[in-house]
C-alpha atoms as a PDB file:
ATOM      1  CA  UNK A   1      -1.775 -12.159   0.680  1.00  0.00           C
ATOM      2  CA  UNK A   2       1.587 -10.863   2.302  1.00  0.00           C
ATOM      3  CA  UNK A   3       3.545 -10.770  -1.077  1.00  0.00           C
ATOM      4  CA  UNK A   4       0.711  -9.381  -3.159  1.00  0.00           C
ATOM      5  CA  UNK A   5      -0.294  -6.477  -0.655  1.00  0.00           C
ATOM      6  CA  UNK A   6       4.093  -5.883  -0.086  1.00  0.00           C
ATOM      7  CA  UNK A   7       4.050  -5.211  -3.925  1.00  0.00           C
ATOM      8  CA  UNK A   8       0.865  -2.330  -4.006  1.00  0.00           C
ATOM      9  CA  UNK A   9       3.133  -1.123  -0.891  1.00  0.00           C
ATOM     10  CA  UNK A  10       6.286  -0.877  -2.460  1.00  0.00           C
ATOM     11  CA  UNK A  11       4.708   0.423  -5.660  1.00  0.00           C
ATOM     12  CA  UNK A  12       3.362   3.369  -3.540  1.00  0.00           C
ATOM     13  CA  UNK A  13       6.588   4.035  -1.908  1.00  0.00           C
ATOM     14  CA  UNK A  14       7.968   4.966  -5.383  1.00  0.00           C
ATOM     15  CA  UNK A  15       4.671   6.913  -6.207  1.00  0.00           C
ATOM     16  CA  UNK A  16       4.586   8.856  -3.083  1.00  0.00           C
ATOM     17  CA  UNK A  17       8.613   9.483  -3.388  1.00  0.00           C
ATOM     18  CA  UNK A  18       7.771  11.063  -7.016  1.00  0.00           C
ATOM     19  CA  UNK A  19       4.630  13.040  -6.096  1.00  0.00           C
ATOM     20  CA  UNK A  20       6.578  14.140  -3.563  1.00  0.00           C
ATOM     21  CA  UNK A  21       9.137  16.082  -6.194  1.00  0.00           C
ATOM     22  CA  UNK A  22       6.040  16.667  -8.099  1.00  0.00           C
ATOM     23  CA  UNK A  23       4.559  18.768  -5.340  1.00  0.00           C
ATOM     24  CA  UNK A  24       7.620  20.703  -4.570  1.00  0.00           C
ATOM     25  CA  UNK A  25       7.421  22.140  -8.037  1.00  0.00           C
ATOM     26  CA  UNK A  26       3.862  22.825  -7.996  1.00  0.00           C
ATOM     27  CA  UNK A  27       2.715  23.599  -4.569  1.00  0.00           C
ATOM     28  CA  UNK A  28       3.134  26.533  -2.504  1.00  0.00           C
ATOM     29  CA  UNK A  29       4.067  24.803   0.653  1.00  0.00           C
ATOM     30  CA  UNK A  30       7.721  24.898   2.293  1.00  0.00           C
ATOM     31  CA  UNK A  31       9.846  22.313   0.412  1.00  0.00           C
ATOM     32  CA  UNK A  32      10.247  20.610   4.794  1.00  0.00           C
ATOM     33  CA  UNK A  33       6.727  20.288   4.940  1.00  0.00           C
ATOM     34  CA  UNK A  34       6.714  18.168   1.549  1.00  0.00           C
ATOM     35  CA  UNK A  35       9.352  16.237   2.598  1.00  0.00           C
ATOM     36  CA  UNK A  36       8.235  15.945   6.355  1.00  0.00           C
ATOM     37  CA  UNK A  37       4.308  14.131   5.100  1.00  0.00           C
ATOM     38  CA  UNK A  38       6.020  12.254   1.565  1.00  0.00           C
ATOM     39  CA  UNK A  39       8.972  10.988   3.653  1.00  0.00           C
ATOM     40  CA  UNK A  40       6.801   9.612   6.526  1.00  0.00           C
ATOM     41  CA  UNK A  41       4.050   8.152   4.330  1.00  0.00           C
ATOM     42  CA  UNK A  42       6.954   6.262   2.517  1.00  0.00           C
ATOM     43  CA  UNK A  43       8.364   5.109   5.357  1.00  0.00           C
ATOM     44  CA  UNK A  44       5.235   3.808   7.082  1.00  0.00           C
ATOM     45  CA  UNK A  45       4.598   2.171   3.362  1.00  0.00           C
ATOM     46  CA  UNK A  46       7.967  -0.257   3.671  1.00  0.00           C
ATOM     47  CA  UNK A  47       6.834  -0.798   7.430  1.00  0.00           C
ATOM     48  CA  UNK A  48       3.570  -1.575   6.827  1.00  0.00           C
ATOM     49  CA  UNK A  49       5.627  -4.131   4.620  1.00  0.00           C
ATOM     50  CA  UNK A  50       6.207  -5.861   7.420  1.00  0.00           C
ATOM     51  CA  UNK A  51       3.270  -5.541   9.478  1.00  0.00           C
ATOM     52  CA  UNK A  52       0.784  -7.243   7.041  1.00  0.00           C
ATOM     53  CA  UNK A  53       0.368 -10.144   9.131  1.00  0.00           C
ATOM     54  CA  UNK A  54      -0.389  -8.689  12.324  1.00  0.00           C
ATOM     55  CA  UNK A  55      -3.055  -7.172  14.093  1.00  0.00           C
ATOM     56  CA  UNK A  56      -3.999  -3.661  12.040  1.00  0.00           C
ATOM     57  CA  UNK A  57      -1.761  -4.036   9.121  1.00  0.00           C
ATOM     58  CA  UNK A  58      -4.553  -4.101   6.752  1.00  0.00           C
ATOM     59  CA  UNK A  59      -6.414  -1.383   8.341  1.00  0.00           C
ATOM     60  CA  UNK A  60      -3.398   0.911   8.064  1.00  0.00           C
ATOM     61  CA  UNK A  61      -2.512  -0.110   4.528  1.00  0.00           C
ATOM     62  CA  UNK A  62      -6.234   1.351   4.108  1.00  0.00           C
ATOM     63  CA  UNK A  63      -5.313   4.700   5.793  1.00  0.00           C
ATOM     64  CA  UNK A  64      -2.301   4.908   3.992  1.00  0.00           C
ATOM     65  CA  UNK A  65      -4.566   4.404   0.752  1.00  0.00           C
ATOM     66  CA  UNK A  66      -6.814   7.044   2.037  1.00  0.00           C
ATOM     67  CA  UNK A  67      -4.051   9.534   2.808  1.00  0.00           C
ATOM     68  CA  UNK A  68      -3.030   8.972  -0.544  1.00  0.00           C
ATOM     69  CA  UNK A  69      -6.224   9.777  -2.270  1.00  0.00           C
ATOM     70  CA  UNK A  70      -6.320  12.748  -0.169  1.00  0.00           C
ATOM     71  CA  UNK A  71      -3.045  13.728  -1.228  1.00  0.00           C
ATOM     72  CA  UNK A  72      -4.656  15.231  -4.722  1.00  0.00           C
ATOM     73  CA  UNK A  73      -5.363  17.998  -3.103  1.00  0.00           C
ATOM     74  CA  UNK A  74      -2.050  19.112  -3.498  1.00  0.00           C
ATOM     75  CA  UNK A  75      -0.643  17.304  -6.792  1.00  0.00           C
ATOM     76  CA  UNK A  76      -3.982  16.695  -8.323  1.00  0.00           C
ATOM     77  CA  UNK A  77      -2.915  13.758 -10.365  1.00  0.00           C
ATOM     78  CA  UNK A  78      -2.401  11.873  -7.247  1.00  0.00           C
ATOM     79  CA  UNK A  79      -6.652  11.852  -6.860  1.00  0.00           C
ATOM     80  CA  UNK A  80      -6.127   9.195 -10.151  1.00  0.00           C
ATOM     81  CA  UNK A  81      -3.395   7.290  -8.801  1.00  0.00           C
ATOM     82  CA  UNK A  82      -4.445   7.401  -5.316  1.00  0.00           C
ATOM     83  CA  UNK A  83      -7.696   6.173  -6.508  1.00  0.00           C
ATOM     84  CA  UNK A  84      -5.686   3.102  -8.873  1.00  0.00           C
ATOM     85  CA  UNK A  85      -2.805   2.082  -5.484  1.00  0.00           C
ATOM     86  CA  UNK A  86      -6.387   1.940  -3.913  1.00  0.00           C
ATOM     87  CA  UNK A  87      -8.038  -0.897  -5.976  1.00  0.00           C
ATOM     88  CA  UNK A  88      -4.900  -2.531  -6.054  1.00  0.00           C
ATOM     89  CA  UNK A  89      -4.526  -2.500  -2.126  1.00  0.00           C
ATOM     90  CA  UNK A  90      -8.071  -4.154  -2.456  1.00  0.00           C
ATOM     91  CA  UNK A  91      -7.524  -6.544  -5.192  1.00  0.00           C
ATOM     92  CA  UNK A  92      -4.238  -6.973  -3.418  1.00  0.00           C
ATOM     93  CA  UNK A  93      -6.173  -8.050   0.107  1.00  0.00           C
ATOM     94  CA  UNK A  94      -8.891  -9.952  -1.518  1.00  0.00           C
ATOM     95  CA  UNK A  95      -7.073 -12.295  -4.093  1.00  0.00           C
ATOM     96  CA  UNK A  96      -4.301 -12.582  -1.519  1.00  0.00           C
ATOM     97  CA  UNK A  97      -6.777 -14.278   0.670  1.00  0.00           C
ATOM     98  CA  UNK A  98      -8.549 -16.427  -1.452  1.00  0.00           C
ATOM     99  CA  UNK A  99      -4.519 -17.769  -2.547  1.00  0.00           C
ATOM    100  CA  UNK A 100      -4.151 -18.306   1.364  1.00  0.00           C
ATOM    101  CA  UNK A 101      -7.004 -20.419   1.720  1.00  0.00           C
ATOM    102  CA  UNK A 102      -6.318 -22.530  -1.840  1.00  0.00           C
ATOM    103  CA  UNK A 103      -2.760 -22.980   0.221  1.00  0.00           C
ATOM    104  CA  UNK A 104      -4.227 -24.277   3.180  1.00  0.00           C
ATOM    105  CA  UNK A 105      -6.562 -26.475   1.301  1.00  0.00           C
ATOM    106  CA  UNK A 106      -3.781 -28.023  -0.921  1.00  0.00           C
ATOM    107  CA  UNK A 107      -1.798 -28.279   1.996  1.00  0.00           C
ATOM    108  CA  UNK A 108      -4.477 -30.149   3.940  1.00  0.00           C
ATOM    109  CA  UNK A 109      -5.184 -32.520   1.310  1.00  0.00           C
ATOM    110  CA  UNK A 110      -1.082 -33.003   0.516  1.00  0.00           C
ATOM    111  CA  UNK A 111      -1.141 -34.035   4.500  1.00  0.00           C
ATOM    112  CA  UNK A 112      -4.153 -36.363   4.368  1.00  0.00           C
ATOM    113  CA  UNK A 113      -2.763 -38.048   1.451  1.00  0.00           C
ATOM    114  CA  UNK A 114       0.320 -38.389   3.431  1.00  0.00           C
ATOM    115  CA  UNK A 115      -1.158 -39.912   6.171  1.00  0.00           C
END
């Protein structure tokens, strides 16, 4: 599950970096501010990265997915492509699981083959 939901994350840290120069050319708001909300949402996407495996990570890889829905309001593309990163995240956490528990099984039966 780890290497398929680290993929969708990196994915959107490329997304959210372009939207990002997207929205300075089409939004009203102070070039910071963009940078301030695209720069932290790409940053917690490479942490979250790393935190797939522990308590939460899955629950903020949803917020982040939600944030970036939510993000159309300002480059309305983003309501599409939030919308896509977000069936991925879920395809992403659902196929990743069932390919952890095939791994177990194999591994289980490799062991009692073994023994």
């Amino acid at each position: 599950m780890r290497t398929l939901c680290a993929s969708t994350l990196i994915g959107e840290f490329f997304v959210i970096g372009f939207a990002g120069l997207v929205a300075m050319q089409m939004s009203d708001l102070p070039t910071a501010t963009i940078w301030i909300v695209s720069g932290t949402a790409m940053l917690l996407s490479v942490l979250l990265c790393g935190m797939l495996t522990r308590p939460g990570g899955i629950q903020l890889g949803w917020a982040l997915q939600a944030a970036l829905i939510a993000s159309g309001f300002v480059v309305p593309t983003m309501f599409f492509l939030g919308a896509v990163f977000a069936a991925l995240w879920w395809a992403s956490v659902h196929f990743g699981r069932k390919i952890d528990e095939a791994k177990a099984r194999w591994a289980a039966m490799a062991e009692a083959e073994a023994a």
